[in-house]
PDB file of N, CA and C in Angstrom:
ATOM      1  N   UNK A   1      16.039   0.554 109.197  1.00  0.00           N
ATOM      2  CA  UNK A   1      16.983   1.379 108.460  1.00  0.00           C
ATOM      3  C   UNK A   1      16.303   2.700 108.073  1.00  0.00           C
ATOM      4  N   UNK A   2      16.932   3.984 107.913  1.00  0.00           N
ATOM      5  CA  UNK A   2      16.368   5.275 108.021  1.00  0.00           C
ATOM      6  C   UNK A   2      16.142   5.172 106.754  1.00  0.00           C
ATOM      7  N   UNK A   3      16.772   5.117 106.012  1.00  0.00           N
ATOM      8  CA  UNK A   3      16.992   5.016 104.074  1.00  0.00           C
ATOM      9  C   UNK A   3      15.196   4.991 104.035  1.00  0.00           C
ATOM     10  N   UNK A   4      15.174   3.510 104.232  1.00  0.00           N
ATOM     11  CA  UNK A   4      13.841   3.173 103.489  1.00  0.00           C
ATOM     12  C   UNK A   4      12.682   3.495 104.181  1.00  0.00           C
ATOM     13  N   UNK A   5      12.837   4.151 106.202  1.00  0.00           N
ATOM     14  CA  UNK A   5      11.731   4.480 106.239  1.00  0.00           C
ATOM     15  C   UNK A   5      11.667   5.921 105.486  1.00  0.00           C
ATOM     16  N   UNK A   6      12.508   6.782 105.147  1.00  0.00           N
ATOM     17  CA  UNK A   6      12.869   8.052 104.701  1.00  0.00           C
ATOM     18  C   UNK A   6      11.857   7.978 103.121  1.00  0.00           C
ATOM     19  N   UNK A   7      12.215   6.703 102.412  1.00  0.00           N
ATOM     20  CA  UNK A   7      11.556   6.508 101.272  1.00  0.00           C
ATOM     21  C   UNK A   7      10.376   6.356 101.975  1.00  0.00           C
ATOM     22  N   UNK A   8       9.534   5.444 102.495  1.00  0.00           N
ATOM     23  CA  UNK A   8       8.190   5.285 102.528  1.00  0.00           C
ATOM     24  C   UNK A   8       7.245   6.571 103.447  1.00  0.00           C
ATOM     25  N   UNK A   9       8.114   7.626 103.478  1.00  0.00           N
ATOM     26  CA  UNK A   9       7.270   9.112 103.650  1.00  0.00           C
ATOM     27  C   UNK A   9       6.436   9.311 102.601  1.00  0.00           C
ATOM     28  N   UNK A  10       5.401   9.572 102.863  1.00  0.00           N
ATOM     29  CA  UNK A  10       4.484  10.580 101.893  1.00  0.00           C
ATOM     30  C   UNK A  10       4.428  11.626 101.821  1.00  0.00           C
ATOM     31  N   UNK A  11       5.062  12.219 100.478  1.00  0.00           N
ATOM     32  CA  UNK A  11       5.238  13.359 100.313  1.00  0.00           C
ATOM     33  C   UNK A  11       4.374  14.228 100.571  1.00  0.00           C
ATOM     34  N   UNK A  12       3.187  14.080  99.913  1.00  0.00           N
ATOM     35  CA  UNK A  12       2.334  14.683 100.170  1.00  0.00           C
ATOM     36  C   UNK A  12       1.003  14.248 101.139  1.00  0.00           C
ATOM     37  N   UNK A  13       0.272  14.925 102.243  1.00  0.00           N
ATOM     38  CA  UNK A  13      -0.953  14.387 102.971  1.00  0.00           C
ATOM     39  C   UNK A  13      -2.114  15.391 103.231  1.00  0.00           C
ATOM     40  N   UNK A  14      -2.977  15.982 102.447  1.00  0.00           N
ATOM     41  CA  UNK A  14      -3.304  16.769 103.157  1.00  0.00           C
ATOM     42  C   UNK A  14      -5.224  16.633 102.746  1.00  0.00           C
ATOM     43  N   UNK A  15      -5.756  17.311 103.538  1.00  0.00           N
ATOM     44  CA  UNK A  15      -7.641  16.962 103.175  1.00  0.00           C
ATOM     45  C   UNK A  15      -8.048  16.715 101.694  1.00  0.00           C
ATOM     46  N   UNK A  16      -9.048  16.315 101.694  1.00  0.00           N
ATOM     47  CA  UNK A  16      -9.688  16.266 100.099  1.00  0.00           C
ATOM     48  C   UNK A  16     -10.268  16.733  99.878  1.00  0.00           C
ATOM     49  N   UNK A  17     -10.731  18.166 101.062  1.00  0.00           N
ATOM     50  CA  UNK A  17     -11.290  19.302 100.464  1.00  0.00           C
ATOM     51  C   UNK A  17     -11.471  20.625 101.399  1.00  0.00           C
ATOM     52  N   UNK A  18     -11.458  21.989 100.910  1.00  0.00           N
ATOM     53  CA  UNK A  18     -11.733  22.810 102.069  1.00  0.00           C
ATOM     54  C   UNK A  18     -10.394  23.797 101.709  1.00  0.00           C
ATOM     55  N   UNK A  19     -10.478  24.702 103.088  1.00  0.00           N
ATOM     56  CA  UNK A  19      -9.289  25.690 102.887  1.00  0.00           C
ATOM     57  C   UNK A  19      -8.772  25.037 104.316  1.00  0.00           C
ATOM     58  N   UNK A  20      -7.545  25.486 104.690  1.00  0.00           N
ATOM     59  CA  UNK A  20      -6.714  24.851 105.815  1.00  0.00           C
ATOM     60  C   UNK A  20      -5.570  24.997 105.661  1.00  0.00           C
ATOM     61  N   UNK A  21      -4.577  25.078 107.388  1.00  0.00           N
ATOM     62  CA  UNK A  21      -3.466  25.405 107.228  1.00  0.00           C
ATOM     63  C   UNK A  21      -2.585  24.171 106.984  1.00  0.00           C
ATOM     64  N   UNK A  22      -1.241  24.563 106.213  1.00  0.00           N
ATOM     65  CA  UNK A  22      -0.137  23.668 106.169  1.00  0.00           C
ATOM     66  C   UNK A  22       1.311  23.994 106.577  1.00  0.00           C
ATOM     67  N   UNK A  23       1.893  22.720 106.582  1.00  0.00           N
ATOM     68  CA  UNK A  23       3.595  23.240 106.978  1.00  0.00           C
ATOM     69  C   UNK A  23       4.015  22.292 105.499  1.00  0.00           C
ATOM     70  N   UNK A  24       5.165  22.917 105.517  1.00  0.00           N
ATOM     71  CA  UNK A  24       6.340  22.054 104.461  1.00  0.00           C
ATOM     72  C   UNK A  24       7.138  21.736 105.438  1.00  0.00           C
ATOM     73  N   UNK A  25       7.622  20.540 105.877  1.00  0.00           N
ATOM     74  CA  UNK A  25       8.524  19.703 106.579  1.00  0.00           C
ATOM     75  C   UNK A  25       9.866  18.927 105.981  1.00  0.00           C
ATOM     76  N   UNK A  26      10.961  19.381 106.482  1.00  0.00           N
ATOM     77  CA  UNK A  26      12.157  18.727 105.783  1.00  0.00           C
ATOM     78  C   UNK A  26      12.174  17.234 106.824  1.00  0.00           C
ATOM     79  N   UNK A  27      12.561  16.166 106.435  1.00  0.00           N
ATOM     80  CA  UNK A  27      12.380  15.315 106.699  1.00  0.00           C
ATOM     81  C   UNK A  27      13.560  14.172 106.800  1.00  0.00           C
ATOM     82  N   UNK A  28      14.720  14.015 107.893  1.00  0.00           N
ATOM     83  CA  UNK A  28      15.884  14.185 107.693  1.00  0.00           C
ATOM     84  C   UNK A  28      16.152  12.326 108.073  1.00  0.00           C
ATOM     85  N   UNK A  29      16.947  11.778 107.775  1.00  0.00           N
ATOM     86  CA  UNK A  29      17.698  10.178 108.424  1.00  0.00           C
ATOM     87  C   UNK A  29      18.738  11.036 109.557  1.00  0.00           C
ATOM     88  N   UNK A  30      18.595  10.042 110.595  1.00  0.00           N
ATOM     89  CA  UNK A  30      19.248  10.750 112.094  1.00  0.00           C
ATOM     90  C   UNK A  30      21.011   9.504 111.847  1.00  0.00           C
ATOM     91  N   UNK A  31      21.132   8.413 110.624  1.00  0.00           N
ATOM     92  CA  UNK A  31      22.277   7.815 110.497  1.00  0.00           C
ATOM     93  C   UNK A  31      23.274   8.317 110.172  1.00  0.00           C
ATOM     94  N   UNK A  32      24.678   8.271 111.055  1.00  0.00           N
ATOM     95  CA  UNK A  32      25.504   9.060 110.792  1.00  0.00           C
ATOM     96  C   UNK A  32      26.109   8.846 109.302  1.00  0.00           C
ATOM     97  N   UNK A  33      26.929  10.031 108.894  1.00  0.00           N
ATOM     98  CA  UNK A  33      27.078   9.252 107.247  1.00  0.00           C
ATOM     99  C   UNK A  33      25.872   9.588 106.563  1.00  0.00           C
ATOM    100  N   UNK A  34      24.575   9.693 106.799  1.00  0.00           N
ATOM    101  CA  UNK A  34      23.328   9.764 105.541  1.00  0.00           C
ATOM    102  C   UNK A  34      22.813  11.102 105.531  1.00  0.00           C
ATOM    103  N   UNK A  35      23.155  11.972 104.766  1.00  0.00           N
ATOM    104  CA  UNK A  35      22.571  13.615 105.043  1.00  0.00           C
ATOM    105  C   UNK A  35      21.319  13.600 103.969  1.00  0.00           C
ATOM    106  N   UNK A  36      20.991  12.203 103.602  1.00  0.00           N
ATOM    107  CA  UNK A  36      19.304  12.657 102.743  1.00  0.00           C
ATOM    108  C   UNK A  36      17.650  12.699 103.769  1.00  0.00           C
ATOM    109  N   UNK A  37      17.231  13.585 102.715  1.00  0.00           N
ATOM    110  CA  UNK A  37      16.039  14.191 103.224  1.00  0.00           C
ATOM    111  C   UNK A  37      15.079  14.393 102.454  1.00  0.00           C
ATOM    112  N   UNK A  38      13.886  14.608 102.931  1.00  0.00           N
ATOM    113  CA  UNK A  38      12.837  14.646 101.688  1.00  0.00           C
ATOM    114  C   UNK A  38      11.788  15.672 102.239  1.00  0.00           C
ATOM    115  N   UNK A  39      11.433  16.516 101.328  1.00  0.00           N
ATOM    116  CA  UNK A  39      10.692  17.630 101.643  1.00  0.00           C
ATOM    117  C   UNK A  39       9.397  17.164 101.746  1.00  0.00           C
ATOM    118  N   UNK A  40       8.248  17.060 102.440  1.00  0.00           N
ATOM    119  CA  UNK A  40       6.937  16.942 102.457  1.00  0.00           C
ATOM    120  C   UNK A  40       5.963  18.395 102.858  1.00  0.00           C
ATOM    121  N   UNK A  41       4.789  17.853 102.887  1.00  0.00           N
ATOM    122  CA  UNK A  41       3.753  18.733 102.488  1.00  0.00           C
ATOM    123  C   UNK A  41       2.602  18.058 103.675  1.00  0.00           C
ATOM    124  N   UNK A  42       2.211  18.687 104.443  1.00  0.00           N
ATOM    125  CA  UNK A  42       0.772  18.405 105.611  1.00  0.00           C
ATOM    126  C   UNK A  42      -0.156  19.495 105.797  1.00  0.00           C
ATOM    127  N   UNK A  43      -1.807  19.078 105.308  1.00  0.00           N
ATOM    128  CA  UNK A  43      -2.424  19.965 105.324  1.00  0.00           C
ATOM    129  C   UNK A  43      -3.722  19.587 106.274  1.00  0.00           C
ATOM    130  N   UNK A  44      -4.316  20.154 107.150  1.00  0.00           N
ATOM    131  CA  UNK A  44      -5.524  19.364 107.505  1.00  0.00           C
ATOM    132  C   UNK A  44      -6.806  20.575 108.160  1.00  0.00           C
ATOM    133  N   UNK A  45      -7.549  20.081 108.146  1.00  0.00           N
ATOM    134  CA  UNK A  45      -8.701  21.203 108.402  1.00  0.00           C
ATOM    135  C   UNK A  45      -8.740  21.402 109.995  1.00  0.00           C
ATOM    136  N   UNK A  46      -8.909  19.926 110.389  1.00  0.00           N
ATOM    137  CA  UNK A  46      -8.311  20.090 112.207  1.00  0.00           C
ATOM    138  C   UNK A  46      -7.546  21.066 113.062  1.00  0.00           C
ATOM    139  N   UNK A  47      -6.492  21.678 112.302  1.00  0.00           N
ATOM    140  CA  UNK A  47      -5.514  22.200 113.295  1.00  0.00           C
ATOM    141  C   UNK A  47      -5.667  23.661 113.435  1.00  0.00           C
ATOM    142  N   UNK A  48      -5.743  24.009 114.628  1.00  0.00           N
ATOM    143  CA  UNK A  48      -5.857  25.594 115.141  1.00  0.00           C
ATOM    144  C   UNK A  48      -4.885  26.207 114.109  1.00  0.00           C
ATOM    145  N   UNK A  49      -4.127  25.675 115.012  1.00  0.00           N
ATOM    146  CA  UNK A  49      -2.585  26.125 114.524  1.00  0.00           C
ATOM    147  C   UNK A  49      -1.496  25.462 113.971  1.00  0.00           C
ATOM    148  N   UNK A  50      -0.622  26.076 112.982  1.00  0.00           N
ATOM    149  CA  UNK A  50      -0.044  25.120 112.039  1.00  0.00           C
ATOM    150  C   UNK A  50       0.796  24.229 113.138  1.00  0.00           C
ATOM    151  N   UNK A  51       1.634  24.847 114.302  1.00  0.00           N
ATOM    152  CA  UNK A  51       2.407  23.952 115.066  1.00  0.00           C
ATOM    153  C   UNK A  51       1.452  22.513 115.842  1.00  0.00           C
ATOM    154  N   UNK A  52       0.304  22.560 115.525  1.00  0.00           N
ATOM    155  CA  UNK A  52      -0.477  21.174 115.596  1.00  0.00           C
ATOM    156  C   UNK A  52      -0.349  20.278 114.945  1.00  0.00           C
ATOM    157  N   UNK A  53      -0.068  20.966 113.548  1.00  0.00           N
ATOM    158  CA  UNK A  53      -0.005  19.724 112.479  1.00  0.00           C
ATOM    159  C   UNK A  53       1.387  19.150 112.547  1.00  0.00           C
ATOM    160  N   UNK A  54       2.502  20.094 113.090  1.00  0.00           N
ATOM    161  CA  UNK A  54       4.062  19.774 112.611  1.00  0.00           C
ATOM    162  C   UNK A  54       4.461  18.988 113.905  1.00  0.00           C
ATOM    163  N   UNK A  55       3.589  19.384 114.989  1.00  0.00           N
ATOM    164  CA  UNK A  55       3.483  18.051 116.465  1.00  0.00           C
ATOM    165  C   UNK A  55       2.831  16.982 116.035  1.00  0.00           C
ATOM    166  N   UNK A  56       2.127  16.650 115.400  1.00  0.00           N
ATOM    167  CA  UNK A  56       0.970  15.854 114.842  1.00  0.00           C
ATOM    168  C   UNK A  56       2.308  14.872 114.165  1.00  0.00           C
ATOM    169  N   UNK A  57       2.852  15.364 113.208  1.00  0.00           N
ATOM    170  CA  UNK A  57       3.303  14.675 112.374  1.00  0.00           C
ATOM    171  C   UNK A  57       5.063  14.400 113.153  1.00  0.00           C
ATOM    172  N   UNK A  58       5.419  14.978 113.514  1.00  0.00           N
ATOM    173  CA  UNK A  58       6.848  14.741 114.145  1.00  0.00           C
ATOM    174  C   UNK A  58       6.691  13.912 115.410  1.00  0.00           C
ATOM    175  N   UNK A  59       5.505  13.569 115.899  1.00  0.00           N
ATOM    176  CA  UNK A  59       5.712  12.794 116.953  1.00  0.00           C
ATOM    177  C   UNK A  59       5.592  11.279 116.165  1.00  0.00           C
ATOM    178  N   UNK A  60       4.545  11.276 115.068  1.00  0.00           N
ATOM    179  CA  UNK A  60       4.717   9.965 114.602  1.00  0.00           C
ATOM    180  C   UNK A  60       6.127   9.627 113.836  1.00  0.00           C
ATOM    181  N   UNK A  61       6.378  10.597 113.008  1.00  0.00           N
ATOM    182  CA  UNK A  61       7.912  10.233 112.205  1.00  0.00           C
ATOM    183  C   UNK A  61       9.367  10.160 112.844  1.00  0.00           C
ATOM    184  N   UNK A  62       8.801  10.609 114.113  1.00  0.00           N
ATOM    185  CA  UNK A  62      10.409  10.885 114.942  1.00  0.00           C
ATOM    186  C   UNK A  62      10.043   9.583 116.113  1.00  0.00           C
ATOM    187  N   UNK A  63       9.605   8.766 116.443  1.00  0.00           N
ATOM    188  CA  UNK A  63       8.518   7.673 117.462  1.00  0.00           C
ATOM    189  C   UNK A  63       9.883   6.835 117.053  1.00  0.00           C
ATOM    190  N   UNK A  64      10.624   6.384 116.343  1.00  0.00           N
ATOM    191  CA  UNK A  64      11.972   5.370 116.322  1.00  0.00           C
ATOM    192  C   UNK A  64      13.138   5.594 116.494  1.00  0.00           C
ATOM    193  N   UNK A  65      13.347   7.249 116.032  1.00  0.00           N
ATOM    194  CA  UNK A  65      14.633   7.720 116.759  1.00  0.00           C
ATOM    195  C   UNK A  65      15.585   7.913 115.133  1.00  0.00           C
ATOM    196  N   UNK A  66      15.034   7.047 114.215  1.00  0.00           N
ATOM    197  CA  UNK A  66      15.827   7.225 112.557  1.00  0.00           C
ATOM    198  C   UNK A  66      15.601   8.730 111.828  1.00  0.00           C
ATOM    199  N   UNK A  67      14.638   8.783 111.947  1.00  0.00           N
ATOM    200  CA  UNK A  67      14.423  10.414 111.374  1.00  0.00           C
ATOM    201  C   UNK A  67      13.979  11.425 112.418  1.00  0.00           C
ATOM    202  N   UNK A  68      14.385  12.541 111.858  1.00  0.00           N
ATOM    203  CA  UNK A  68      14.210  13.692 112.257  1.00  0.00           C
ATOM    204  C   UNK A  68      13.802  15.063 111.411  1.00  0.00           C
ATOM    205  N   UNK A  69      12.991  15.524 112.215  1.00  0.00           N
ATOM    206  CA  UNK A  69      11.836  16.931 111.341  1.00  0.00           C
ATOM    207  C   UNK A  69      12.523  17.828 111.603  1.00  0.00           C
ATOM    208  N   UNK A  70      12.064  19.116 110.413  1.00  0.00           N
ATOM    209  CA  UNK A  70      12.202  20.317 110.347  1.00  0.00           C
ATOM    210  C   UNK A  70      11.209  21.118 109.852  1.00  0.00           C
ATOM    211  N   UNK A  71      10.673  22.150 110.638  1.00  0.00           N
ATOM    212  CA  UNK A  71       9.396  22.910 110.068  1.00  0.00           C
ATOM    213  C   UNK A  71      10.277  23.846 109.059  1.00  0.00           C
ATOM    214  N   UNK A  72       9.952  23.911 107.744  1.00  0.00           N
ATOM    215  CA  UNK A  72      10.132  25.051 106.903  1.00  0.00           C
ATOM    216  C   UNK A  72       9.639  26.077 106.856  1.00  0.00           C
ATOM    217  N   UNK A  73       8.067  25.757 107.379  1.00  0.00           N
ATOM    218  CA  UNK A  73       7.763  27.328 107.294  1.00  0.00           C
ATOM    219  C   UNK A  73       5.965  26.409 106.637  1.00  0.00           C
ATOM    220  N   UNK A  74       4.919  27.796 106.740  1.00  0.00           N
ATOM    221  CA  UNK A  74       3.647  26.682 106.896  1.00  0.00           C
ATOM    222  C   UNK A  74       2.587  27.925 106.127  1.00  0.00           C
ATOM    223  N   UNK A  75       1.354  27.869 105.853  1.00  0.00           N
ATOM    224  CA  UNK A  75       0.565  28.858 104.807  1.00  0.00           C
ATOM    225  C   UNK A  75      -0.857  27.858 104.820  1.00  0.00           C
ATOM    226  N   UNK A  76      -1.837  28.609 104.219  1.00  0.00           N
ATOM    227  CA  UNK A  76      -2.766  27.441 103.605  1.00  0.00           C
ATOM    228  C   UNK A  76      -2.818  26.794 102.425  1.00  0.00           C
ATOM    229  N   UNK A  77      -3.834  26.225 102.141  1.00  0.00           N
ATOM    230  CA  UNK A  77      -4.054  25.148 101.435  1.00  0.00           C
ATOM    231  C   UNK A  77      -5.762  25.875 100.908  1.00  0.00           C
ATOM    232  N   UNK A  78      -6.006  26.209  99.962  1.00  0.00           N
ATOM    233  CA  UNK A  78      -7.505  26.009  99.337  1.00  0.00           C
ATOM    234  C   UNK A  78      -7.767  24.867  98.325  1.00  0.00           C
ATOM    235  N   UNK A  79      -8.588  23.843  98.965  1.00  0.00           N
ATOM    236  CA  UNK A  79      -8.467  22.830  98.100  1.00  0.00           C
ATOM    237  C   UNK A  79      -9.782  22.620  97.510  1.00  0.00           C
ATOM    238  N   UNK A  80     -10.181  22.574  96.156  1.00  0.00           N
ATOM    239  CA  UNK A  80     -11.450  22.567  95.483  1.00  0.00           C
ATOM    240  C   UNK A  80     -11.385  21.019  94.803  1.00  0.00           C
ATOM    241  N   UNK A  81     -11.680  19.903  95.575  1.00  0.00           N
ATOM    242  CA  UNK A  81     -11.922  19.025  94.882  1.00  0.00           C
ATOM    243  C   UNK A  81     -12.634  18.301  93.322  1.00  0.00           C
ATOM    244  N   UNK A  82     -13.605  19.225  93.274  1.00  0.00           N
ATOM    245  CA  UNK A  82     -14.817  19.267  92.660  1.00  0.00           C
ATOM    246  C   UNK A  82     -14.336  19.693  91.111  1.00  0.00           C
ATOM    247  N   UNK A  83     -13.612  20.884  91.222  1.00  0.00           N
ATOM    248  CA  UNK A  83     -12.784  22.103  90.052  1.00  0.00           C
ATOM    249  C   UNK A  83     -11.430  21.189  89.671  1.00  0.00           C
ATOM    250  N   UNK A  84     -10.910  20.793  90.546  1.00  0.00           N
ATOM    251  CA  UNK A  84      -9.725  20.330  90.363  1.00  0.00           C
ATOM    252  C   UNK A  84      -8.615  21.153  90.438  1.00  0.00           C
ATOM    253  N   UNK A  85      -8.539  21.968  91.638  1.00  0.00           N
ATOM    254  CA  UNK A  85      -8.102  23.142  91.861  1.00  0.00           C
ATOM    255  C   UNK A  85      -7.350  23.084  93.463  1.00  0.00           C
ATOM    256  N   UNK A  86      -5.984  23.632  93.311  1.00  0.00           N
ATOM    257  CA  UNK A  86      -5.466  23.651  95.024  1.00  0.00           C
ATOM    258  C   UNK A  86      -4.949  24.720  94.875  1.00  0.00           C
ATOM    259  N   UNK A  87      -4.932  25.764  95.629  1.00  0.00           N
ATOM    260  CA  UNK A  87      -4.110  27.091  95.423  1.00  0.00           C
ATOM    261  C   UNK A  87      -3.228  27.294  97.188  1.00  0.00           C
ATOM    262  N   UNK A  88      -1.702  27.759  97.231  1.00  0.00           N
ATOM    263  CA  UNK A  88      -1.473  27.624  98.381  1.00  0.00           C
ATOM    264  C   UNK A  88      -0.997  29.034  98.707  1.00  0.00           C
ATOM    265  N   UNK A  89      -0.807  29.484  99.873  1.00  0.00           N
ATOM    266  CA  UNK A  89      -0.980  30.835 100.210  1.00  0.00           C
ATOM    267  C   UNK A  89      -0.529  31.394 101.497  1.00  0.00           C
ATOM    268  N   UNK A  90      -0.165  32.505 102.022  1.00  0.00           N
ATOM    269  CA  UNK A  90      -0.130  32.945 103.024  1.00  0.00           C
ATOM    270  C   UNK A  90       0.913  32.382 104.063  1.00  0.00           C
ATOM    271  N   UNK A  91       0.969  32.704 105.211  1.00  0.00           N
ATOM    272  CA  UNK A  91       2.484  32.705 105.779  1.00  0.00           C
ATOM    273  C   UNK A  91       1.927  31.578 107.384  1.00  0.00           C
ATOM    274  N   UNK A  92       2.433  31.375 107.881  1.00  0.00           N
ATOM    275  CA  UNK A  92       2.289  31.125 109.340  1.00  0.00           C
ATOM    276  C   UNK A  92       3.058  31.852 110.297  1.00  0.00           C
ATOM    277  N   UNK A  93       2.455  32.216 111.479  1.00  0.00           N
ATOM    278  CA  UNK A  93       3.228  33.516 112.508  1.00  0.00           C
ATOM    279  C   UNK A  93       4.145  32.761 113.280  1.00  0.00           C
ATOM    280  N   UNK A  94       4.229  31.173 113.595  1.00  0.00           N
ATOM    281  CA  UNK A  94       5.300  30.847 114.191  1.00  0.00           C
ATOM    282  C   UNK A  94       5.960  30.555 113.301  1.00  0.00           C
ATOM    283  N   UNK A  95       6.315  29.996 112.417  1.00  0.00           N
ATOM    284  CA  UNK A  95       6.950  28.693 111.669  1.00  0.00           C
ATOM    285  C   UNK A  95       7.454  30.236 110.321  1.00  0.00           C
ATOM    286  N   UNK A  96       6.998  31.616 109.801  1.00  0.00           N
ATOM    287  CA  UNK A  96       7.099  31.725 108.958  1.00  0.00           C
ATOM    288  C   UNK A  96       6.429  31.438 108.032  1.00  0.00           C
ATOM    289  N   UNK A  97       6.801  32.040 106.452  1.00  0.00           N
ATOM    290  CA  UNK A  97       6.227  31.531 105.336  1.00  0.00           C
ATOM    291  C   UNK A  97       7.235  30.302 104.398  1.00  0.00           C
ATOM    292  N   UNK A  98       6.300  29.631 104.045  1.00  0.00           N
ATOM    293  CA  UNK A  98       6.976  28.198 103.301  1.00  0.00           C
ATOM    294  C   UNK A  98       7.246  28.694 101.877  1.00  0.00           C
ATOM    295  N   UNK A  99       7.970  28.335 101.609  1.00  0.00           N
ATOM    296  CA  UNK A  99       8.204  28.425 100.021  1.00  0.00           C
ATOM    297  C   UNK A  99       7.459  27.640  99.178  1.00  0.00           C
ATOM    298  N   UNK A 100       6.495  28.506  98.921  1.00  0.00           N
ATOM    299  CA  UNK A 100       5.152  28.116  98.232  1.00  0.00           C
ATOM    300  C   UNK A 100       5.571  27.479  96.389  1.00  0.00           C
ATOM    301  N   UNK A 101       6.199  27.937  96.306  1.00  0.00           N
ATOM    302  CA  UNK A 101       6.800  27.476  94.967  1.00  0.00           C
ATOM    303  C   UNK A 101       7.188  25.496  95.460  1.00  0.00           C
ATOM    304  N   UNK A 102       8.280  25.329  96.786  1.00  0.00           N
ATOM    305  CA  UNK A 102       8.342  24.419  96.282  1.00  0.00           C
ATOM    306  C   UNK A 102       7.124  23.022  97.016  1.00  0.00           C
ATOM    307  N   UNK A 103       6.072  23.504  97.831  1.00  0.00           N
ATOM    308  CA  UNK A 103       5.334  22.852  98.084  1.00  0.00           C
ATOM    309  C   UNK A 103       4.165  22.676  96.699  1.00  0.00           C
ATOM    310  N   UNK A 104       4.120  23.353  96.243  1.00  0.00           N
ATOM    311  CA  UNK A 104       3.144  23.521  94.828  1.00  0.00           C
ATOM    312  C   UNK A 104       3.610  22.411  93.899  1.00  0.00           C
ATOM    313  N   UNK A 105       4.966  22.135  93.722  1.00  0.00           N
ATOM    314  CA  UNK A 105       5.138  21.285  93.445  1.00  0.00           C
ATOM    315  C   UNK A 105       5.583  19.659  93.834  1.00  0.00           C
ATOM    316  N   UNK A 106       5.373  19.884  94.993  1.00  0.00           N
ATOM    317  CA  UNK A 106       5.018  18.975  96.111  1.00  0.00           C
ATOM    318  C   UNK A 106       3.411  18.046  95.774  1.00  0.00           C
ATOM    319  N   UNK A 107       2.692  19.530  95.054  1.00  0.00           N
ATOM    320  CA  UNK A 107       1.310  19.059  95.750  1.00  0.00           C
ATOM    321  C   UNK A 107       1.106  18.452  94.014  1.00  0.00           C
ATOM    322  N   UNK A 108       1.607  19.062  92.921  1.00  0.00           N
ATOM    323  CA  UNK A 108       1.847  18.841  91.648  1.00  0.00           C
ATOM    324  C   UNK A 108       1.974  17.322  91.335  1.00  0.00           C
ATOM    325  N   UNK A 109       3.015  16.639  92.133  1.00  0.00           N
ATOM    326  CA  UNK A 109       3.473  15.272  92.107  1.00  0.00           C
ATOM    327  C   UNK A 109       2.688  14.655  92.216  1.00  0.00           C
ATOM    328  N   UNK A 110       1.362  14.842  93.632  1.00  0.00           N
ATOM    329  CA  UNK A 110       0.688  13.924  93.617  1.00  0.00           C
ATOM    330  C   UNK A 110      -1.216  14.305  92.763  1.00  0.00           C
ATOM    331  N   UNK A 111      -1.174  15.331  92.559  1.00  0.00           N
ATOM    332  CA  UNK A 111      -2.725  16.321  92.278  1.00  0.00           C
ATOM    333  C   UNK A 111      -1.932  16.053  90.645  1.00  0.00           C
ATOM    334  N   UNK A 112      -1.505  15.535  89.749  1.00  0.00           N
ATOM    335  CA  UNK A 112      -0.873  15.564  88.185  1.00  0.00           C
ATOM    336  C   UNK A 112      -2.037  16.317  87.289  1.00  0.00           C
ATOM    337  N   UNK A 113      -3.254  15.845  88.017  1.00  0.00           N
ATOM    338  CA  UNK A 113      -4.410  16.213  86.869  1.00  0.00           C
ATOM    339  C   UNK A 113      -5.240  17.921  87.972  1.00  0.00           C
ATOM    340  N   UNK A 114      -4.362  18.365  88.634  1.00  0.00           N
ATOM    341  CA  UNK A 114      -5.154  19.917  88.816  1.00  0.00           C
ATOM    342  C   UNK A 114      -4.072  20.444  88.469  1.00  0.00           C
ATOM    343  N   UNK A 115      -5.017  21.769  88.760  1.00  0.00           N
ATOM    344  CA  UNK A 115      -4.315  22.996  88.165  1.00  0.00           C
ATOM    345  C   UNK A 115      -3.651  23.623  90.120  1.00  0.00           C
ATOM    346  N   UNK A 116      -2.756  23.800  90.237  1.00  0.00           N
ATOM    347  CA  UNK A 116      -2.349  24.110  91.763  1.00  0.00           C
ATOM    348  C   UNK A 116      -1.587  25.196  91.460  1.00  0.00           C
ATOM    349  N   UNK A 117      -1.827  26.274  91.990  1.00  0.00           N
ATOM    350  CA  UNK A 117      -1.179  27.729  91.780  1.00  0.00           C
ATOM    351  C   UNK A 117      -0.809  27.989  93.292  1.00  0.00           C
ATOM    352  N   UNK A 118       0.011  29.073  93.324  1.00  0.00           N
ATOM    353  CA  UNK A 118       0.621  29.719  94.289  1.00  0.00           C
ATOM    354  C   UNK A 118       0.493  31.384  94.811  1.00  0.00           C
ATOM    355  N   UNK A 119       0.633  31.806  95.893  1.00  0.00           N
ATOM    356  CA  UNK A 119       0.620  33.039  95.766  1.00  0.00           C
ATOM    357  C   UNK A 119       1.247  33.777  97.048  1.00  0.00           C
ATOM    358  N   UNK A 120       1.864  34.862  97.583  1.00  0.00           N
ATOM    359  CA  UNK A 120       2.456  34.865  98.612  1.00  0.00           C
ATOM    360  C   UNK A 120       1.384  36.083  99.603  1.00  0.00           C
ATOM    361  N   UNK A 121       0.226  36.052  98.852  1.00  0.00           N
ATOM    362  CA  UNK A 121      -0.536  36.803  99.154  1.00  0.00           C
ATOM    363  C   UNK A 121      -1.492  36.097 100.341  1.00  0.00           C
ATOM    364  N   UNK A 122      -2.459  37.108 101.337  1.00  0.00           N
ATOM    365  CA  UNK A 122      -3.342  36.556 102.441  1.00  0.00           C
ATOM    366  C   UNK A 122      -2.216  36.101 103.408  1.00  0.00           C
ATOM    367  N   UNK A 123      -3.416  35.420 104.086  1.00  0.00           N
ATOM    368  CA  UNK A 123      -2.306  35.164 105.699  1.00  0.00           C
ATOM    369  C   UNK A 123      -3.108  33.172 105.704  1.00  0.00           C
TER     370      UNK A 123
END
């Protein structure tokens, strides 16, 4: 059922430390009748390019045929483990810029104890 694999997405996934690019991904049930979706957040040090991470991740979440992805738009990630600090930033040239506001609080949900700021500044 799409419902509950839709629930057992993780909102948020991204390194536990470093700077690196991300996408915000809308995250859709393909059941007719169900228009819910859930916004997520993928960050990883690996990927050239952000459309690595949003292939990366849409081939595993889309692999049953129940859900279906949408790139929102993708930026980095500076993540200071140590400080307790994530700041997100900058745009991606295919995908656009993500709406850093609402991945921040994406990253908020699961980081409760940093401080995670935003900025539409850098690339």
């Amino acid at each position: 059922m799409a419902a509950a694999q839709l629930a057992a997405v993780p909102v948020v996934d991204i390194d536990p430390s470093g700077v690196f690019k991300y996408v915000l991904i809308r995250v859709r049930s393909t059941e007719e009748n169900n228009d819910s979706s859930v916004d997520i957040v993928r960050g990883y040090s690996w990927a050239e390019y952000h459309a690595d991470i949003y292939d990366h991740v849409t081939a595993e979440l889309e692999k049953t045929g129940e859900l279906d992805c949408e790139c929102l738009g993708g930026g980095r990630i500076s993540h200071d483990s140590q400080a307790r600090k994530i700041h997100v930033y900058g745009y991606s040239v295919g995908f656009g810029r993500a709406d850093h506001s609402v991945s921040t609080e994406k990253l908020k949900s699961k980081y409760t104890d940093y401080e995670v700021t935003w900025s539409n500044e850098g690339y």
